[in-house]
C-alpha atoms as a PDB file:
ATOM      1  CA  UNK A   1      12.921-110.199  98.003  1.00  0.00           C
ATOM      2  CA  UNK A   2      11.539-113.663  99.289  1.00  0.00           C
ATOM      3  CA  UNK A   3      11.053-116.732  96.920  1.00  0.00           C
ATOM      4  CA  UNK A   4       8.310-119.181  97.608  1.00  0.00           C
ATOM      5  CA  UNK A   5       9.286-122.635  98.047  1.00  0.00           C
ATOM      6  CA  UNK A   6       7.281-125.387  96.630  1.00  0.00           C
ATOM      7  CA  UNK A   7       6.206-128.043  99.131  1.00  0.00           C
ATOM      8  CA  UNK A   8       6.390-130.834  97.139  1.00  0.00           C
ATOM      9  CA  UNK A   9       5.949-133.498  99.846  1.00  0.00           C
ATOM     10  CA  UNK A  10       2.615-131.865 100.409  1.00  0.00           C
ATOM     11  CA  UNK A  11       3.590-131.501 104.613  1.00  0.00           C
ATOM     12  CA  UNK A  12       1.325-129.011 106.567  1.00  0.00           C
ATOM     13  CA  UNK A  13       3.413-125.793 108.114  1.00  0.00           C
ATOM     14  CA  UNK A  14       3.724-127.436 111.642  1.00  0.00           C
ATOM     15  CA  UNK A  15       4.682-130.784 109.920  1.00  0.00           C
ATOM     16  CA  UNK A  16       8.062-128.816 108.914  1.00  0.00           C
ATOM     17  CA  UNK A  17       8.335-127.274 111.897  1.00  0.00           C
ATOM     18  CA  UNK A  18       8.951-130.053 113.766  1.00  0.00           C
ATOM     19  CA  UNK A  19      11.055-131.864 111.112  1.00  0.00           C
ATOM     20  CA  UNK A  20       8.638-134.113 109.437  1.00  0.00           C
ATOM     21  CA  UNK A  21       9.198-132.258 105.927  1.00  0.00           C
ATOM     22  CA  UNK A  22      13.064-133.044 106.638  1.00  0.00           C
ATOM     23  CA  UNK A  23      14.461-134.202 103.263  1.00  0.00           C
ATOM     24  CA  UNK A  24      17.607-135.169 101.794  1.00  0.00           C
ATOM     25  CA  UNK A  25      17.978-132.600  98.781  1.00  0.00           C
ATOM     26  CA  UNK A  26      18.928-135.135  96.004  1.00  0.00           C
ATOM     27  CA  UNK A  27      16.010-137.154  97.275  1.00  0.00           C
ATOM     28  CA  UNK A  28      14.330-133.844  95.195  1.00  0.00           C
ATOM     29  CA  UNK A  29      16.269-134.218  92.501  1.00  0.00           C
ATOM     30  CA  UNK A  30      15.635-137.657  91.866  1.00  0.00           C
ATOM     31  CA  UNK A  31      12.262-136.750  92.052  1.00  0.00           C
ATOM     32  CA  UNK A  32      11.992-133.798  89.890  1.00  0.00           C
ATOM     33  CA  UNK A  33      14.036-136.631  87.699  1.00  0.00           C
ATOM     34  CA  UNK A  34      11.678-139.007  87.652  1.00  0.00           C
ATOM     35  CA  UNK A  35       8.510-136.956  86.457  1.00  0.00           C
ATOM     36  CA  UNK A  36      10.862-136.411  83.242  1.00  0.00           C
ATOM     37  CA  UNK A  37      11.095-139.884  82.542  1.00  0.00           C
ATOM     38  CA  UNK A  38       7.454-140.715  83.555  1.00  0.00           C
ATOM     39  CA  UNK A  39       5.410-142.437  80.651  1.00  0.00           C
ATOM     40  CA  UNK A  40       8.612-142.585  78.230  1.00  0.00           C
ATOM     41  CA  UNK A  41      11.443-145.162  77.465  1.00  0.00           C
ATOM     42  CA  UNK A  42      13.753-143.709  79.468  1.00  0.00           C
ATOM     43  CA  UNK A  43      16.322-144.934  81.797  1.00  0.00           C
ATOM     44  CA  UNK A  44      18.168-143.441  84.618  1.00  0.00           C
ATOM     45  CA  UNK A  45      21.344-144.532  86.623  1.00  0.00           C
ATOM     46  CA  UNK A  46      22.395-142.740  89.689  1.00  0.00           C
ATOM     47  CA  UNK A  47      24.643-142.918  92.895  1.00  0.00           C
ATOM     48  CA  UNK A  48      22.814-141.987  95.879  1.00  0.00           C
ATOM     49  CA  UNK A  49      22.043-143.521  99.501  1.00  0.00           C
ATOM     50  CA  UNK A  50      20.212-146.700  99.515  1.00  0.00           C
ATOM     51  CA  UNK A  51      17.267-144.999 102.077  1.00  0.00           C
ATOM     52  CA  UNK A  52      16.854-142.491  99.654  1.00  0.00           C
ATOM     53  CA  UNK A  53      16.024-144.699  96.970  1.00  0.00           C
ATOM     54  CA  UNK A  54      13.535-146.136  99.436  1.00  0.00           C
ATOM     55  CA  UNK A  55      12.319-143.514 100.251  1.00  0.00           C
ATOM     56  CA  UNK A  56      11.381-142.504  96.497  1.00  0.00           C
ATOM     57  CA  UNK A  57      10.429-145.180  95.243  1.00  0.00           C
ATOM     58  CA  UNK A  58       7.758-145.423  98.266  1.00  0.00           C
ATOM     59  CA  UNK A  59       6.524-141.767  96.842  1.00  0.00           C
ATOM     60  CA  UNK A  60       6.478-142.516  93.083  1.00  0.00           C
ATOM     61  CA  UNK A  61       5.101-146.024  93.340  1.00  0.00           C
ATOM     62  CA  UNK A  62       1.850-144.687  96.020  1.00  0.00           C
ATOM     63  CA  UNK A  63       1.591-142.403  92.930  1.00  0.00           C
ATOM     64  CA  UNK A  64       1.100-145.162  90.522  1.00  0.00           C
ATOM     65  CA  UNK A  65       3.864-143.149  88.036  1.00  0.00           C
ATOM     66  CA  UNK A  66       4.652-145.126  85.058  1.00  0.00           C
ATOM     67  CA  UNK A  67       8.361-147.013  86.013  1.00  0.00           C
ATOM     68  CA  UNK A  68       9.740-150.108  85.625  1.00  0.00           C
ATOM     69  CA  UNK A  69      12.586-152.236  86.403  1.00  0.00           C
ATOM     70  CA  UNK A  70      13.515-150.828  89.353  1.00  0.00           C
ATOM     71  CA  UNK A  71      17.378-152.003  90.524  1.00  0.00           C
ATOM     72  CA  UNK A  72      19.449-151.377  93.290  1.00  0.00           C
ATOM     73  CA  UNK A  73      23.697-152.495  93.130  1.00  0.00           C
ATOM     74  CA  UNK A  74      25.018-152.055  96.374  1.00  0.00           C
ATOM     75  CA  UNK A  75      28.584-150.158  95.818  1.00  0.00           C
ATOM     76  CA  UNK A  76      31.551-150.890  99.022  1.00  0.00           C
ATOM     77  CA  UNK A  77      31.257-147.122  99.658  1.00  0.00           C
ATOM     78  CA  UNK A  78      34.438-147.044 102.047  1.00  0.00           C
ATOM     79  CA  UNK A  79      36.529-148.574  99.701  1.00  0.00           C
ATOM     80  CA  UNK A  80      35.625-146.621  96.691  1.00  0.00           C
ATOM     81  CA  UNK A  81      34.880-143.107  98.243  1.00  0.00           C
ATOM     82  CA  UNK A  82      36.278-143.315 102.074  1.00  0.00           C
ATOM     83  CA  UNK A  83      32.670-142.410 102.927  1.00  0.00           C
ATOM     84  CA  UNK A  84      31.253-144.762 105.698  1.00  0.00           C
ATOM     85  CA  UNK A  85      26.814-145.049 104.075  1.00  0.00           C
ATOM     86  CA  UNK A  86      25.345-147.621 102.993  1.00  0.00           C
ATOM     87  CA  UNK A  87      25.650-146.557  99.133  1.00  0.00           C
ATOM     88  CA  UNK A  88      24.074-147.952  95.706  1.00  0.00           C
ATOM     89  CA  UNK A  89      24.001-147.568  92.180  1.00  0.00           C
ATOM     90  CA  UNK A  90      20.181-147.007  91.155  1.00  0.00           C
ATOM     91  CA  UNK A  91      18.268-147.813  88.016  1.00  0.00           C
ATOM     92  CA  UNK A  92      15.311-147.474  86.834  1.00  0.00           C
ATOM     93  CA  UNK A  93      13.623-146.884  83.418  1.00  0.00           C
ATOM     94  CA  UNK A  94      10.129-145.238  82.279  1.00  0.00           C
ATOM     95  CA  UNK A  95       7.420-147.155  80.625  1.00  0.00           C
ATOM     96  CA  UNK A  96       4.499-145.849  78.881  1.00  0.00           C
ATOM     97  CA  UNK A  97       2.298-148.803  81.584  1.00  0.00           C
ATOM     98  CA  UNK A  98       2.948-148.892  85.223  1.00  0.00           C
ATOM     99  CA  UNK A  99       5.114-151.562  86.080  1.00  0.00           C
ATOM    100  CA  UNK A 100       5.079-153.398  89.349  1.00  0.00           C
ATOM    101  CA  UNK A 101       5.881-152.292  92.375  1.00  0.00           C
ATOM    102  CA  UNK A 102       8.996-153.607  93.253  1.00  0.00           C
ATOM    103  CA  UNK A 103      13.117-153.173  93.402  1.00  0.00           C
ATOM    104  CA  UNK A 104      15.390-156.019  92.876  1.00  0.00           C
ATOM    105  CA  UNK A 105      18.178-156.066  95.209  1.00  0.00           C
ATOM    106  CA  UNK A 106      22.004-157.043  94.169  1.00  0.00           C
ATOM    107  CA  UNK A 107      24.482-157.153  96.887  1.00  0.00           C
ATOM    108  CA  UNK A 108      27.591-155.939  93.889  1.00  0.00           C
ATOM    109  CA  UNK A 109      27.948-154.234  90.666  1.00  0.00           C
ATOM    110  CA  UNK A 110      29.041-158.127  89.473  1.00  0.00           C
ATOM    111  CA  UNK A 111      25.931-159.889  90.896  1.00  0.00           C
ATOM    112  CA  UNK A 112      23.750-161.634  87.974  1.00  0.00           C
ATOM    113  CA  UNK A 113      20.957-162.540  90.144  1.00  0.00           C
ATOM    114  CA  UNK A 114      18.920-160.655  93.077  1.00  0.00           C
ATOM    115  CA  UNK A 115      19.685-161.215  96.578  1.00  0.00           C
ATOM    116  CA  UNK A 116      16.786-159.665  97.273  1.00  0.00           C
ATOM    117  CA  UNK A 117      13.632-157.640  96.825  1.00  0.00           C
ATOM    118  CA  UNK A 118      11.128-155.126  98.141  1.00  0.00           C
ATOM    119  CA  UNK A 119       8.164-153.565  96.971  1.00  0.00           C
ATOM    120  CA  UNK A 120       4.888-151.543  98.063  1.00  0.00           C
ATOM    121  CA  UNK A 121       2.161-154.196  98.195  1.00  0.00           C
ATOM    122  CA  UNK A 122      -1.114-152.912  99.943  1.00  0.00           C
ATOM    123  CA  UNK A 123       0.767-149.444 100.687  1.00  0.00           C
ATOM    124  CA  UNK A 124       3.144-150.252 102.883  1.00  0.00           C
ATOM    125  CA  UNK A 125       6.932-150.360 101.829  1.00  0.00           C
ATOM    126  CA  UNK A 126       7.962-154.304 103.150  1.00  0.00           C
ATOM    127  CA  UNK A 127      11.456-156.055 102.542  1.00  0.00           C
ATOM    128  CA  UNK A 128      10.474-159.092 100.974  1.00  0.00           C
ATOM    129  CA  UNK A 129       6.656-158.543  98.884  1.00  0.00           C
ATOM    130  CA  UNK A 130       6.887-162.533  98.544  1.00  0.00           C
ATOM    131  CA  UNK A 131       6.709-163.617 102.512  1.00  0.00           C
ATOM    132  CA  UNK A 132       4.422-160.459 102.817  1.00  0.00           C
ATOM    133  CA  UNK A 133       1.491-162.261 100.729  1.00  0.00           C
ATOM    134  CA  UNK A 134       2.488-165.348 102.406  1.00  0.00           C
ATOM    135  CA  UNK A 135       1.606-164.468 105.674  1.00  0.00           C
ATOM    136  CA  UNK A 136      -0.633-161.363 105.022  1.00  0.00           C
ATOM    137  CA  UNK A 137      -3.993-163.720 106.319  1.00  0.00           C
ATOM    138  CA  UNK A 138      -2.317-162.659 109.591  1.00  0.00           C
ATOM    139  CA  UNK A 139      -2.486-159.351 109.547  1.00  0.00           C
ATOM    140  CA  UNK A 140      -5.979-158.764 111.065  1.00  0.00           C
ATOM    141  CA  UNK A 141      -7.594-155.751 112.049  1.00  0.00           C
ATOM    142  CA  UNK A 142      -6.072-152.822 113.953  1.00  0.00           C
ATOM    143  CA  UNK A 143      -7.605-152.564 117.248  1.00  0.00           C
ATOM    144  CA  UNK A 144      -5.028-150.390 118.948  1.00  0.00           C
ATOM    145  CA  UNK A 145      -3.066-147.944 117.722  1.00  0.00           C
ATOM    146  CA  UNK A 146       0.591-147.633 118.475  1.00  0.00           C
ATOM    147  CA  UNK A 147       2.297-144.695 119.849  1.00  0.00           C
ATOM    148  CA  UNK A 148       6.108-144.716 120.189  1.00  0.00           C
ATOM    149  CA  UNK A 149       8.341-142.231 121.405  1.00  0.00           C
ATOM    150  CA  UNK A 150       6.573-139.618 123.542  1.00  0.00           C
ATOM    151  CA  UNK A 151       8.975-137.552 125.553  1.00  0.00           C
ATOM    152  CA  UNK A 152       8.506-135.247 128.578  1.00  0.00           C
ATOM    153  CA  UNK A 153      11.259-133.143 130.079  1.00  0.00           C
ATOM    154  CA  UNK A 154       9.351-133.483 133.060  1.00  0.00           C
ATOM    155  CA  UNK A 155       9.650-137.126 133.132  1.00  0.00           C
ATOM    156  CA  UNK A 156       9.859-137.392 137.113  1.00  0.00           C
ATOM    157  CA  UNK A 157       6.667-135.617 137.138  1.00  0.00           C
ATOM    158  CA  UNK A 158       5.109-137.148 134.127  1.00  0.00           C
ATOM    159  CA  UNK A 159       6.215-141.104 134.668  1.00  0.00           C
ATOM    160  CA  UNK A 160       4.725-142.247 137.600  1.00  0.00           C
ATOM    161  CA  UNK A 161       4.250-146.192 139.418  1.00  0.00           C
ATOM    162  CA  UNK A 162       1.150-147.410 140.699  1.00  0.00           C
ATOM    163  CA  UNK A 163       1.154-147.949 144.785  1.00  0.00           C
ATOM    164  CA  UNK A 164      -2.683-148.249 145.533  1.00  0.00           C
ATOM    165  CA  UNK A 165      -5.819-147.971 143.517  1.00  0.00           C
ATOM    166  CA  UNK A 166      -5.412-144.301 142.919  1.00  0.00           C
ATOM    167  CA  UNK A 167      -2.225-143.241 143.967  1.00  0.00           C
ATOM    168  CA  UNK A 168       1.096-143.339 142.143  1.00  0.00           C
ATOM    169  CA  UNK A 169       4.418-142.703 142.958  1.00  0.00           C
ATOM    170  CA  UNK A 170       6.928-140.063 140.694  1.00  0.00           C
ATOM    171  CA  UNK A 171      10.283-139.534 139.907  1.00  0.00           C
ATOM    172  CA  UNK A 172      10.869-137.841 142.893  1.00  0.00           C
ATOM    173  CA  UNK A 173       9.617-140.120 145.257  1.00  0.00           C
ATOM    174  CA  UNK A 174       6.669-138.332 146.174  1.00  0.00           C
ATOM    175  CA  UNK A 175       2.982-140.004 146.552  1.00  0.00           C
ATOM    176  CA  UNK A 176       0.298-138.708 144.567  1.00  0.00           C
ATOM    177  CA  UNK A 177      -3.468-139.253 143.639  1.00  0.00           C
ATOM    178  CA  UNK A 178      -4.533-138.909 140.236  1.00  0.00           C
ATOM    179  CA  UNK A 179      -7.348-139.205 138.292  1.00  0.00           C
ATOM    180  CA  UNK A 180      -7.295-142.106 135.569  1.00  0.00           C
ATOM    181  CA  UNK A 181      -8.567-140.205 132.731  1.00  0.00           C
ATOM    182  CA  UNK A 182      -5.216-139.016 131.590  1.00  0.00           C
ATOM    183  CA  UNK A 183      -2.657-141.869 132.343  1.00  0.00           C
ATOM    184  CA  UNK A 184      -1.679-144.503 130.052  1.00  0.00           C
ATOM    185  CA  UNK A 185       0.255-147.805 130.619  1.00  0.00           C
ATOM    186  CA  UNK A 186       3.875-146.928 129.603  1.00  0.00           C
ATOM    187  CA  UNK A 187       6.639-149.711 128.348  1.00  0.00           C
ATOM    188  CA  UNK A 188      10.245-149.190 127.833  1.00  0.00           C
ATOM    189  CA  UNK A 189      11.704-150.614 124.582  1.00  0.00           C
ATOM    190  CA  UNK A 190      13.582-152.872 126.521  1.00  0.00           C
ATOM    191  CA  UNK A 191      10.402-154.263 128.030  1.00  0.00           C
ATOM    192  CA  UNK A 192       8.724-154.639 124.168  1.00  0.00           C
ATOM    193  CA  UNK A 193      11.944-156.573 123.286  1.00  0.00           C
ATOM    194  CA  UNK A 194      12.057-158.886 125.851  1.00  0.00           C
ATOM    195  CA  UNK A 195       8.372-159.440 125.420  1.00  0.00           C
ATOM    196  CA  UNK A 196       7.980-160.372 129.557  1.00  0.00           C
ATOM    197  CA  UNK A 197       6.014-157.938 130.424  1.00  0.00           C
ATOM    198  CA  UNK A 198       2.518-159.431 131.755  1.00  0.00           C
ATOM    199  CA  UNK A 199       1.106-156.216 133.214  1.00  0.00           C
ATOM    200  CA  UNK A 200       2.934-152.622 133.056  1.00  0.00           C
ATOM    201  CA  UNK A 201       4.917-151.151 135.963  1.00  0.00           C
ATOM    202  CA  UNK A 202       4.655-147.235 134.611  1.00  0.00           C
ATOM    203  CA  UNK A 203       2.037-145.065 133.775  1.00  0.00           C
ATOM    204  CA  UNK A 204       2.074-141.862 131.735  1.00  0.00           C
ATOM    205  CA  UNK A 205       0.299-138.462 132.277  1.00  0.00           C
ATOM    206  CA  UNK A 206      -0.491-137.556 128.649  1.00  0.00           C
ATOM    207  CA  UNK A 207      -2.416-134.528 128.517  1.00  0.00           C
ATOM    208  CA  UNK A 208      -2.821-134.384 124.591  1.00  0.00           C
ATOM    209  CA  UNK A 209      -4.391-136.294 121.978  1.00  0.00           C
ATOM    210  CA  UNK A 210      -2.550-133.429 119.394  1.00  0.00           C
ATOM    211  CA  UNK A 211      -0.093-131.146 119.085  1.00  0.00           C
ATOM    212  CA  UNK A 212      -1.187-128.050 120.351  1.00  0.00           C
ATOM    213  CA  UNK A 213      -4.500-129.187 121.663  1.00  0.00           C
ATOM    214  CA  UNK A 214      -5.563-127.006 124.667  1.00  0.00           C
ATOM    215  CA  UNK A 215      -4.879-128.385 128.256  1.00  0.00           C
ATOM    216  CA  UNK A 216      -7.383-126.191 130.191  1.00  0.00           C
ATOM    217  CA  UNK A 217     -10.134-128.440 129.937  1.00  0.00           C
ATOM    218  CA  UNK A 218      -8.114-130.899 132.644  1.00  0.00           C
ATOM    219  CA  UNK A 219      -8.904-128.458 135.028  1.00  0.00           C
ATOM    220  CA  UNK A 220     -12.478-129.847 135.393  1.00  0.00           C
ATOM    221  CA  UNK A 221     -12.497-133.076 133.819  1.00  0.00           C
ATOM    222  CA  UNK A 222      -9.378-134.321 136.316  1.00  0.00           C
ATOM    223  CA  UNK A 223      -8.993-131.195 138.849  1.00  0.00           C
ATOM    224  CA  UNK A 224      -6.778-133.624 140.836  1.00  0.00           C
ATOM    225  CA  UNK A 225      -3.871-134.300 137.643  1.00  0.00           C
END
């Protein structure tokens, strides 16, 4: 007899399927937590991993749920539990009004004041919410967007180097002419870090805009690829 599982997170199938609806399972707990305390005076104190209180907090404050006084007391995990994470007491009370969006940050237990804070200004989780409106003018508009990360198995087919106008060499050494309509300029982290690169030395076949988008159309629109 099968139970359904709730899918809190709100992830479409192929989103867990490939690991996005991942979770740590006290993550849910805290969660399921939180809704209790929602709206009430209520406090709660827990010992948990310090990305899983980010992590929450991201979720309840793009909510707007009713919390306040959000802390986080960094605990010397190794020396207390022999557990090498990067550890912290959490607290965090209900309010019947939403408080602001933002956890105060003490590096001990015995701290009186805040080394630190981050919060969820304009949606997006940032370490300090106080430089962030400082230098926010600078933000701009997004003209590109950034992919990161793409893998191929094939990568001696897939990464290639320009040699002429239209021609490109592979991983294998071999000299081929492609079409532009699928290739992309390709950086190595190591090139984004150093921040030298004037012009890119790779190029990318990617033959998908989304996962599980069909690939027969390249057939005709770049018979050569």
């Amino acid at each position: 007899m099968s139970r359904r599982r709730p899918n809190f997170q709100g992830h479409r199938g192929l989103d867990a399927l490939t690991g996005r609806g991942n979770f740590d399972i006290f993550e849910w707990m805290i969660l399921r937590t939180l809704e209790w305390i929602e709206g009430r005076e209520a406090s709660l104190a827990l010992l948990c991993k310090v990305a899983v209180v980010r992590r929450v907090l991201r979720r309840v404050w793009g909510y707007g749920h009713r919390l306040r006084n959000a802390e986080i007391h960094r605990i010397d995990a190794v020396k207390h539990f022999g557990a090498s994470v990067d550890a912290c007491l959490f607290t965090i009370s209900g309010s019947p009004r939403r408080g602001a969006s933002e956890c105060a940050v003490y590096d001990s237990l015995d701290a009186a004041v805040p080394s630190s804070r981050f919060g969820l200004p304009d949606g997006e989780l940032v370490a300090d919410p106080r430089l962030y409106d400082r230098w926010r003018h600078l933000i701009g508009l997004q003209r590109c967007r950034w992919r990161s990360g793409v893998k191929h198995d094939c990568s001696k087919v897939m990464e290639l180097r320009r040699c002429g106008p239209d021609s490109y060499v592979n991983g294998f050494r071999e000299e081929v002419q492609l079409e532009p309509r699928f290739l992309f300029p390709m950086l190595k982290s190591s090139e984004v870090a150093n921040g030298a690169v004037v012009e890119p030395t790779r190029w990318m076949l990617v033959t998908q805009a989304t996962i599980g988008e069909g690939t027969n159309r390249i057939k005709s629109e770049a018979p050569r690829t």
